[in-house]
Protein backbone atom coordinates (compact mmCIF):
# COMPACT_ATOMS: atom_id res chain seq x y z
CA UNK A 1 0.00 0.00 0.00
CA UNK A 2 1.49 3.23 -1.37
CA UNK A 3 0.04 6.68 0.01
CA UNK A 4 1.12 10.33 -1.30
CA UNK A 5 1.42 13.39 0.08
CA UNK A 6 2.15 16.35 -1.26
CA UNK A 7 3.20 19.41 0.50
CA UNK A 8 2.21 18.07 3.95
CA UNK A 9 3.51 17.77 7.51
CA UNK A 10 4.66 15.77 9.90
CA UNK A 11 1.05 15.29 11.47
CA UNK A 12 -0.44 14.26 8.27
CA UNK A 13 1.88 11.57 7.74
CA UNK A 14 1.81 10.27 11.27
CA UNK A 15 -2.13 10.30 10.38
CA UNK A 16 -1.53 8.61 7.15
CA UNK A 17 0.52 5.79 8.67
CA UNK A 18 -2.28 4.80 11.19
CA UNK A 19 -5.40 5.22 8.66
CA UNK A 20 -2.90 2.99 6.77
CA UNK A 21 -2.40 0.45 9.36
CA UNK A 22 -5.98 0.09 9.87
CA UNK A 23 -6.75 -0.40 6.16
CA UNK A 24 -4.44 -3.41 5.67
CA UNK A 25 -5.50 -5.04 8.55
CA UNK A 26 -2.30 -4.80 11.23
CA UNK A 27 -2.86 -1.81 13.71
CA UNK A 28 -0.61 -3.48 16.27
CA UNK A 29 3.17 -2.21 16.00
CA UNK A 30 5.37 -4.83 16.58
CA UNK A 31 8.62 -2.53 15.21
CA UNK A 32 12.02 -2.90 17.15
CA UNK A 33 13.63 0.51 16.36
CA UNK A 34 13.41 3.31 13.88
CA UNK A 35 15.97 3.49 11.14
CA UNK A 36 16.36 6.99 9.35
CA UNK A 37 18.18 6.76 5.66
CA UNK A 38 20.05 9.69 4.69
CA UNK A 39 20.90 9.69 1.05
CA UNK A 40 20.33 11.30 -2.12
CA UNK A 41 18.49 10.36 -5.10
CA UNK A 42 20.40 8.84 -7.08
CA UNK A 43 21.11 6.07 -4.43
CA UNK A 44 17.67 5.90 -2.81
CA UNK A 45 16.38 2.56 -4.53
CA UNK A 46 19.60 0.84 -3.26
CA UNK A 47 19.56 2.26 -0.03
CA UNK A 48 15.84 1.36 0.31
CA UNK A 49 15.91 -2.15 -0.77
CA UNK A 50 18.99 -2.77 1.32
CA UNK A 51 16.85 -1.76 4.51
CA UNK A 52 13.66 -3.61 3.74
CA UNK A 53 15.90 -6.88 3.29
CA UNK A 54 17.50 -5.83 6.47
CA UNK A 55 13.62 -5.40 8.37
CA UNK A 56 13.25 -8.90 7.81
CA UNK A 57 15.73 -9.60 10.90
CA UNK A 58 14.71 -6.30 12.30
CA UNK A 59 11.42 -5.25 11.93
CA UNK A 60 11.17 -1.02 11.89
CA UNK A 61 9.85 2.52 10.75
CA UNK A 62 12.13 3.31 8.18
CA UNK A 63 12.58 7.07 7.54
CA UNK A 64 14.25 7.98 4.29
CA UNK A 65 15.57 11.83 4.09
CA UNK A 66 16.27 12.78 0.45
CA UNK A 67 17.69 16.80 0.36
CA UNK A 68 16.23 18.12 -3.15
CA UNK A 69 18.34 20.95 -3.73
CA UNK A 70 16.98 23.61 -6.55
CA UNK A 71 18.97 25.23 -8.58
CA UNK A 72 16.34 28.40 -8.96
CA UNK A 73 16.83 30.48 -6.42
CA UNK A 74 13.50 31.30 -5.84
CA UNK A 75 12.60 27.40 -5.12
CA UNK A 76 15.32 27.44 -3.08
CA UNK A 77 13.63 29.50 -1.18
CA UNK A 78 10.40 27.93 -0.58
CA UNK A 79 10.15 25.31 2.26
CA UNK A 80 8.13 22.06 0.67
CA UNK A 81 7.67 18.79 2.36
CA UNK A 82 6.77 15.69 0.45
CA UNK A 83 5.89 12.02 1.73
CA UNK A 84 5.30 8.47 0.33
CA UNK A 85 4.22 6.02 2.85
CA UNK A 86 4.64 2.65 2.28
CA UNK A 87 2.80 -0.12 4.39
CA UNK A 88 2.24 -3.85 3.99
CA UNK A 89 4.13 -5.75 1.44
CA UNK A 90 5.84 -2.69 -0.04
CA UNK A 91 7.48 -1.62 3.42
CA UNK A 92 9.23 -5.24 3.96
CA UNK A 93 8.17 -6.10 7.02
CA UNK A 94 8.11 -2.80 9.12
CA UNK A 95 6.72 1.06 7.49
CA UNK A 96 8.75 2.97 5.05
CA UNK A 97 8.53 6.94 4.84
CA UNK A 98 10.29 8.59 1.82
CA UNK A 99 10.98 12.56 2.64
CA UNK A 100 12.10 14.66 0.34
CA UNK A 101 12.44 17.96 1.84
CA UNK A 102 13.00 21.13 -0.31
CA UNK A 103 13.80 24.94 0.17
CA UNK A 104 14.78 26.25 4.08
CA UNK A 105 13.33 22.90 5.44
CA UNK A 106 16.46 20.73 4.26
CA UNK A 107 18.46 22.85 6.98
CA UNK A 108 15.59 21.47 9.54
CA UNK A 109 15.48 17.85 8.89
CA UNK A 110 15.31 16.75 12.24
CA UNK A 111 12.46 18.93 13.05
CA UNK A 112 10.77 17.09 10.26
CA UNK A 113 11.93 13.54 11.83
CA UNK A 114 11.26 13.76 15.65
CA UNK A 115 7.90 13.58 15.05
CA UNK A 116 7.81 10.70 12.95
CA UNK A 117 9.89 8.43 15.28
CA UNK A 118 8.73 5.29 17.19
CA UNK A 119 7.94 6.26 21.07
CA UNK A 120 10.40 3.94 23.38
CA UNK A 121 12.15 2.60 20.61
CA UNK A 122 15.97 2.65 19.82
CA UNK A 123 16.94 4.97 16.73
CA UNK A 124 19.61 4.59 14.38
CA UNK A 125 21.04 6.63 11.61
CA UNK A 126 22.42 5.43 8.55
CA UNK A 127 24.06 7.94 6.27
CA UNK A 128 24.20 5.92 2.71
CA UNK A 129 26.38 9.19 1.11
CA UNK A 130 28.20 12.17 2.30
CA UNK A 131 28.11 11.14 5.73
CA UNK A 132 29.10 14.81 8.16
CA UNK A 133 32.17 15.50 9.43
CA UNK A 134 31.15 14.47 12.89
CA UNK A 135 28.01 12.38 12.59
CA UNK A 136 27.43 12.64 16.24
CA UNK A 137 27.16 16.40 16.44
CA UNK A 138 25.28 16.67 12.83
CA UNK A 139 21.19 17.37 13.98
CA UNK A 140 19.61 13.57 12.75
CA UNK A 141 22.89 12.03 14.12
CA UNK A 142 22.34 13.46 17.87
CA UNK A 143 19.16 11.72 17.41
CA UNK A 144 20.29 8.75 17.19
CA UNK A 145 21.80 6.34 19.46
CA UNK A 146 23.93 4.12 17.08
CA UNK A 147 25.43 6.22 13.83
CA UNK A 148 26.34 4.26 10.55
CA UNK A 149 28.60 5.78 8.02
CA UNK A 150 30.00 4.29 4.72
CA UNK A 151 33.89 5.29 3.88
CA UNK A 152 33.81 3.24 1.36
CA UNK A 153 31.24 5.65 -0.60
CA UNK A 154 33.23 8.27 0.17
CA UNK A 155 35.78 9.73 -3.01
CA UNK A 156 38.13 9.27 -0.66
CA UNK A 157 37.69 6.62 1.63
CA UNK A 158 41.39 6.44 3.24
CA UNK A 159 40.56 10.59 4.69
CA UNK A 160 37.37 9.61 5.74
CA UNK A 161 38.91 7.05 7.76
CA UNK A 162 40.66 9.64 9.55
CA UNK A 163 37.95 11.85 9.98
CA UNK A 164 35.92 9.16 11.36
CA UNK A 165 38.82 8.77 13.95
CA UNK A 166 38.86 12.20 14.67
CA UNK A 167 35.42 12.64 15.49
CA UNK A 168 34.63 9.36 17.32
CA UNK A 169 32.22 9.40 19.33
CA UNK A 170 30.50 5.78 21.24
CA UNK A 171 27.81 4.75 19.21
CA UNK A 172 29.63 5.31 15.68
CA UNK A 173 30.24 2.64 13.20
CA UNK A 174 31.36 2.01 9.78
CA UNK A 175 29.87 -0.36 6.95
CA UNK A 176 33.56 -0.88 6.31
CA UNK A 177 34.14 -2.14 9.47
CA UNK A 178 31.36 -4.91 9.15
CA UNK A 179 32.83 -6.34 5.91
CA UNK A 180 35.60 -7.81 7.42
CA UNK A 181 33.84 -9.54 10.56
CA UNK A 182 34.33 -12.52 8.62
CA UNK A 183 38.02 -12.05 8.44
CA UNK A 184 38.42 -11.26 11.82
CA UNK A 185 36.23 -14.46 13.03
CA UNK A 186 38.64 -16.72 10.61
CA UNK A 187 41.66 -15.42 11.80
CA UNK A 188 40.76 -15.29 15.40
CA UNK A 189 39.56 -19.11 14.94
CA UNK A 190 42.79 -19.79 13.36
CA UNK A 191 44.77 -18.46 16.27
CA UNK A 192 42.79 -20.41 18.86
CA UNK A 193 43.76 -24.02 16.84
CA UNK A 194 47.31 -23.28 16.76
CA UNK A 195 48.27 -21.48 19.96
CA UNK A 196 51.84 -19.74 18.89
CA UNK A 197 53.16 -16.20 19.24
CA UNK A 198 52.95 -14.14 16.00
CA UNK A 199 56.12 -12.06 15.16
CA UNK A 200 54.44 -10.00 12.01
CA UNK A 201 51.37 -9.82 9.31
CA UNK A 202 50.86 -8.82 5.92
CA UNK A 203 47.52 -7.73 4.52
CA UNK A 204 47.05 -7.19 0.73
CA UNK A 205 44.30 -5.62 -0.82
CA UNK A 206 42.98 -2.74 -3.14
CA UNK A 207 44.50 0.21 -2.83
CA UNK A 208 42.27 2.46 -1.47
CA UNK A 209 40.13 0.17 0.50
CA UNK A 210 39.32 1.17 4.02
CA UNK A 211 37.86 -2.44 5.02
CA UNK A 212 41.65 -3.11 4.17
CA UNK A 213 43.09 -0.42 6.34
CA UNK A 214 40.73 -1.13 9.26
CA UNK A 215 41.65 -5.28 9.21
CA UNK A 216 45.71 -4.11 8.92
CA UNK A 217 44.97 -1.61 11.92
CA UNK A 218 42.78 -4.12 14.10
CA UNK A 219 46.10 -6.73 13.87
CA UNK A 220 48.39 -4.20 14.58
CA UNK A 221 46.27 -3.22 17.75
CA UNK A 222 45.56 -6.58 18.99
CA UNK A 223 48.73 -8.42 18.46
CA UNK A 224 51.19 -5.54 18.93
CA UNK A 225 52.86 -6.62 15.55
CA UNK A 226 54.02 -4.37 12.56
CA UNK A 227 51.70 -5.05 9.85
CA UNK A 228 52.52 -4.66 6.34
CA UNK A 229 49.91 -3.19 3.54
CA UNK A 230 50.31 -4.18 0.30
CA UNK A 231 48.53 -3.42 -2.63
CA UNK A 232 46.60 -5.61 -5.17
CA UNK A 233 44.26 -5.50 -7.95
CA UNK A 234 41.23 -7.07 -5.65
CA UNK A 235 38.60 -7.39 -5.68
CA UNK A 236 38.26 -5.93 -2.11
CA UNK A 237 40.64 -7.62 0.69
CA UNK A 238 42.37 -10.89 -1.08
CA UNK A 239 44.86 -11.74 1.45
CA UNK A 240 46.13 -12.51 5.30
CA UNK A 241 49.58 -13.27 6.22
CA UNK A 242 50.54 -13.83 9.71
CA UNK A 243 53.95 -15.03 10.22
CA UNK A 244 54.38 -16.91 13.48
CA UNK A 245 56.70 -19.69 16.19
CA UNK A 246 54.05 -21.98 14.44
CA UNK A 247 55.08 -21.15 10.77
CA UNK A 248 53.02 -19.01 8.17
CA UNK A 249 49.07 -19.27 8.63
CA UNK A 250 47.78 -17.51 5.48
CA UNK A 251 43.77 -16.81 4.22
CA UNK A 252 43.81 -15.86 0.65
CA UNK A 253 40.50 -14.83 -1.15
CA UNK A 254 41.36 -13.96 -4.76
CA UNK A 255 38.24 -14.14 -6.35
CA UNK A 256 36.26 -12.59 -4.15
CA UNK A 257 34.13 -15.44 -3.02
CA UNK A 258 36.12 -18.54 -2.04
CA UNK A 259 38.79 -18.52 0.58
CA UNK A 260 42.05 -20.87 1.23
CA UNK A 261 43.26 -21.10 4.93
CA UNK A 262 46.74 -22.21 4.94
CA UNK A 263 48.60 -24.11 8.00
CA UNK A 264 51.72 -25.36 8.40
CA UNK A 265 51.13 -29.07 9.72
CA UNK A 266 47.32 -28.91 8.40
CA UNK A 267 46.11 -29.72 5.05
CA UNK A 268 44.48 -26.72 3.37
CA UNK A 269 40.67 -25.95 3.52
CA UNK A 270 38.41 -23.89 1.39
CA UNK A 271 36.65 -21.44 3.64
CA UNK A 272 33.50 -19.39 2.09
CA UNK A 273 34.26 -16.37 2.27
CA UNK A 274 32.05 -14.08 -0.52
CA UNK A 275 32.09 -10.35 -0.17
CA UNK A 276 29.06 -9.43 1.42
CA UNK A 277 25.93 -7.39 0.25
CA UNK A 278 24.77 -4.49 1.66
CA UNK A 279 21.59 -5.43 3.90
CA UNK A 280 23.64 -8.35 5.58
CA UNK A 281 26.05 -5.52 6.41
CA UNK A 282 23.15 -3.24 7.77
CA UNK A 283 21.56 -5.96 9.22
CA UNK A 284 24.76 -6.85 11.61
CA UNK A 285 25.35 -3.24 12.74
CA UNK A 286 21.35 -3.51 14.24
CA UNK A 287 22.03 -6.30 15.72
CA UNK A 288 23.87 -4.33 18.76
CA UNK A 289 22.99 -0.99 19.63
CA UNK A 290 26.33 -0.71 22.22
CA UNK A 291 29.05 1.18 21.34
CA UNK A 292 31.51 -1.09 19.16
CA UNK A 293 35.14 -0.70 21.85
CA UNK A 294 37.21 -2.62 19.53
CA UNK A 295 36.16 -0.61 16.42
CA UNK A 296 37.07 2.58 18.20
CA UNK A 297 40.44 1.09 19.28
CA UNK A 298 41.25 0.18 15.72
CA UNK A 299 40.46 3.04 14.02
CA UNK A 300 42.26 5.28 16.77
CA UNK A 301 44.99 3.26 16.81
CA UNK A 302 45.77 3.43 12.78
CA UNK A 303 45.17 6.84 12.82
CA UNK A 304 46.92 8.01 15.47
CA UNK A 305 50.22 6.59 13.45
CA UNK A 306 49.23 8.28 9.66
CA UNK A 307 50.69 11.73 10.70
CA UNK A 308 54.35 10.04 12.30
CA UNK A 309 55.23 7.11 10.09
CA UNK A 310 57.79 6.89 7.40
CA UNK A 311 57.52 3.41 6.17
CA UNK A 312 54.58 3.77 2.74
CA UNK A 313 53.74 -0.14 3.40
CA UNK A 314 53.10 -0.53 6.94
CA UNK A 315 50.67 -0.15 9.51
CA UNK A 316 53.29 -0.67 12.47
CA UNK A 317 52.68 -2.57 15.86
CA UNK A 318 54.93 -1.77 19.04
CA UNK A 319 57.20 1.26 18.48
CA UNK A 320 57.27 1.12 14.70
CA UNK A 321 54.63 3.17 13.70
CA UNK A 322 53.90 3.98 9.80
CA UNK A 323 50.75 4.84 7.70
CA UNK A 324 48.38 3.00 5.37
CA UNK A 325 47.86 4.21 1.88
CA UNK A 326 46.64 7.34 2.80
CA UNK A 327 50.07 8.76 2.80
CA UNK A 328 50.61 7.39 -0.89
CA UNK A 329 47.44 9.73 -1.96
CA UNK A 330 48.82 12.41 -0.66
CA UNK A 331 52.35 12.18 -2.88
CA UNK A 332 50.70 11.12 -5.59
CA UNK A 333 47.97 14.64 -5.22
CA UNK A 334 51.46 16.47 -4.38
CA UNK A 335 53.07 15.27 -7.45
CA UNK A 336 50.21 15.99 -9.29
């Protein structure tokens, strides 16, 4: 069930969304948190469909803010507010609200969105493009108690790691960081079957991939190693080296889907491994609403070492501190 509104407010589309609720059939709520989109139009659909596949694991209001900038400066001008609700079998399992907010109203989006929010319920924001600076301090973000970014959509992802360091605040999180949960449950599992001390690790992956950076900083921070960062054609992350009193234990992915794990004194075994879409991504980060201590630690620890390394390949363990391949853009902007 589809229901338009055209230059309406907040009231109305409460209003809509319970003379919709009654017309399908389902006036209980049974919703577990409200999820607001931030995005643009272009990436909307994507966004959209990711978060209804997501509502199947967690059923919610989903609130999608789209910013329709005019280019006529007297449109500009003129504060418009327009609504599709969505209920029953176009909504997933939860409600879907699409805002698209024009003229002085896009600089009041969270006036627009506090009304619309489930009472007693958990909210999270989920910026799917130009994330701010400091999502915690940005006016839908301090609404919010968990805040999920995407450096990866970012034009530069490797600086928007470091901003995301910068401005950390509990409750943040990164879609980056999620893709490589499955990388850090291998490896961890492959540390726990052959107890040994590891002396040093090499990750290789695209170049400018901050699920790359993050895994290279999360072994550098938890085993107090230097890690090395190399650079390969992908896609994504490809490989793990971790050289160790037990010999070499190595996870390499290079097509993107099926994964070797190497052992010295163990045969080797094909591990599934594919790269993962986005709603099992989304899906994972609403699974805990906590703020994520070891993601924090990671990404502070990697950045803290970008602005005093000298060593291009290496994000260092210990006293040996170097950057990832941020410092690489920068000489290659410099030279440009």
């Amino acid at each position: 069930m589809k229901i338009d509104l055209t230059e309406t407010t907040s009231s109305k589309i409460n209003k809509a969304l319970v003379e919709g609720r009654r017309a399908i059939g389902t006036p209980a709520i049974g919703m577990v948190l409200t999820l607001v989109i931030v995005t643009d139009e272009e990436n909307a659909y994507d966004a959209l469909k990711a978060a209804n596949d997501a509502s199947r694991e967690h059923p919610s209001r989903t609130l999608v803010v789209i910013k329709r900038v005019s280019r006529s400066p007297r449109d500009r001008a003129k504060a418009r507010l327009d609504a599709e609700v969505r209920l029953g079998t176009d909504a997933g399992t939860g409600e879907t609200v699409i805002l698209r907010l024009y003229g002085d109203v896009i600089d009041h989006a969270q006036s627009v969105v506090l009304p619309l929010l489930l009472p007693d319920a958990p909210v999270v924001v989920w910026w799917a493009v130009n994330a701010p600076l400091d999502p915690a301090k940005d006016p839908l973000g301090a609404l919010a108690q968990r805040r999920v970014t995407d450096a990866y959509a970012a034009e530069q992802p490797i600086e928007e790691l470091s901003a995301r360091a910068n401005t950390y605040t509990p409750g943040d999180t990164d879609l980056s960081w999620a893709r490589i949960t499955p990388w850090r449950s291998m490896l961890a599992a492959a540390l726990d079957q052959a107890p040994c001390t590891v002396t040093s690790a090499e990750v290789t992956g695209e170049e400018f991939n901050p699920s790359c950076e993050l895994l290279a900083m999360w072994l550098a921070d938890r085993l107090k190693v230097p890690v090395t960062r190399k650079v390969s054609g992908g896609p994504g992350l490809t490989a793990v080296r971790m050289e160790s009193s037990a010999g070499a234990i190595v996870l390499d992915r290079p097509d993107g889907s099926l994964a070797t794990l190497s052992m010295r004194g163990q045969p080797d075994r094909a591990v599934a491994l594919k790269r993962r879409e986005t709603a099992e991504l989304l899906a994972e980060e609403l699974r805990r609403l906590d703020p994520d201590e070891i993601y924090a630690g990671s990404l502070k620890y990697g950045v803290d070492r970008i602005g005093d390394g000298t060593n291009e390949q290496s994000t260092a363990g210990g006293d040996a501190p170097a950057p990832p391949a941020a410092k690489k853009a920068a000489k290659k902007a410099a030279a440009k």
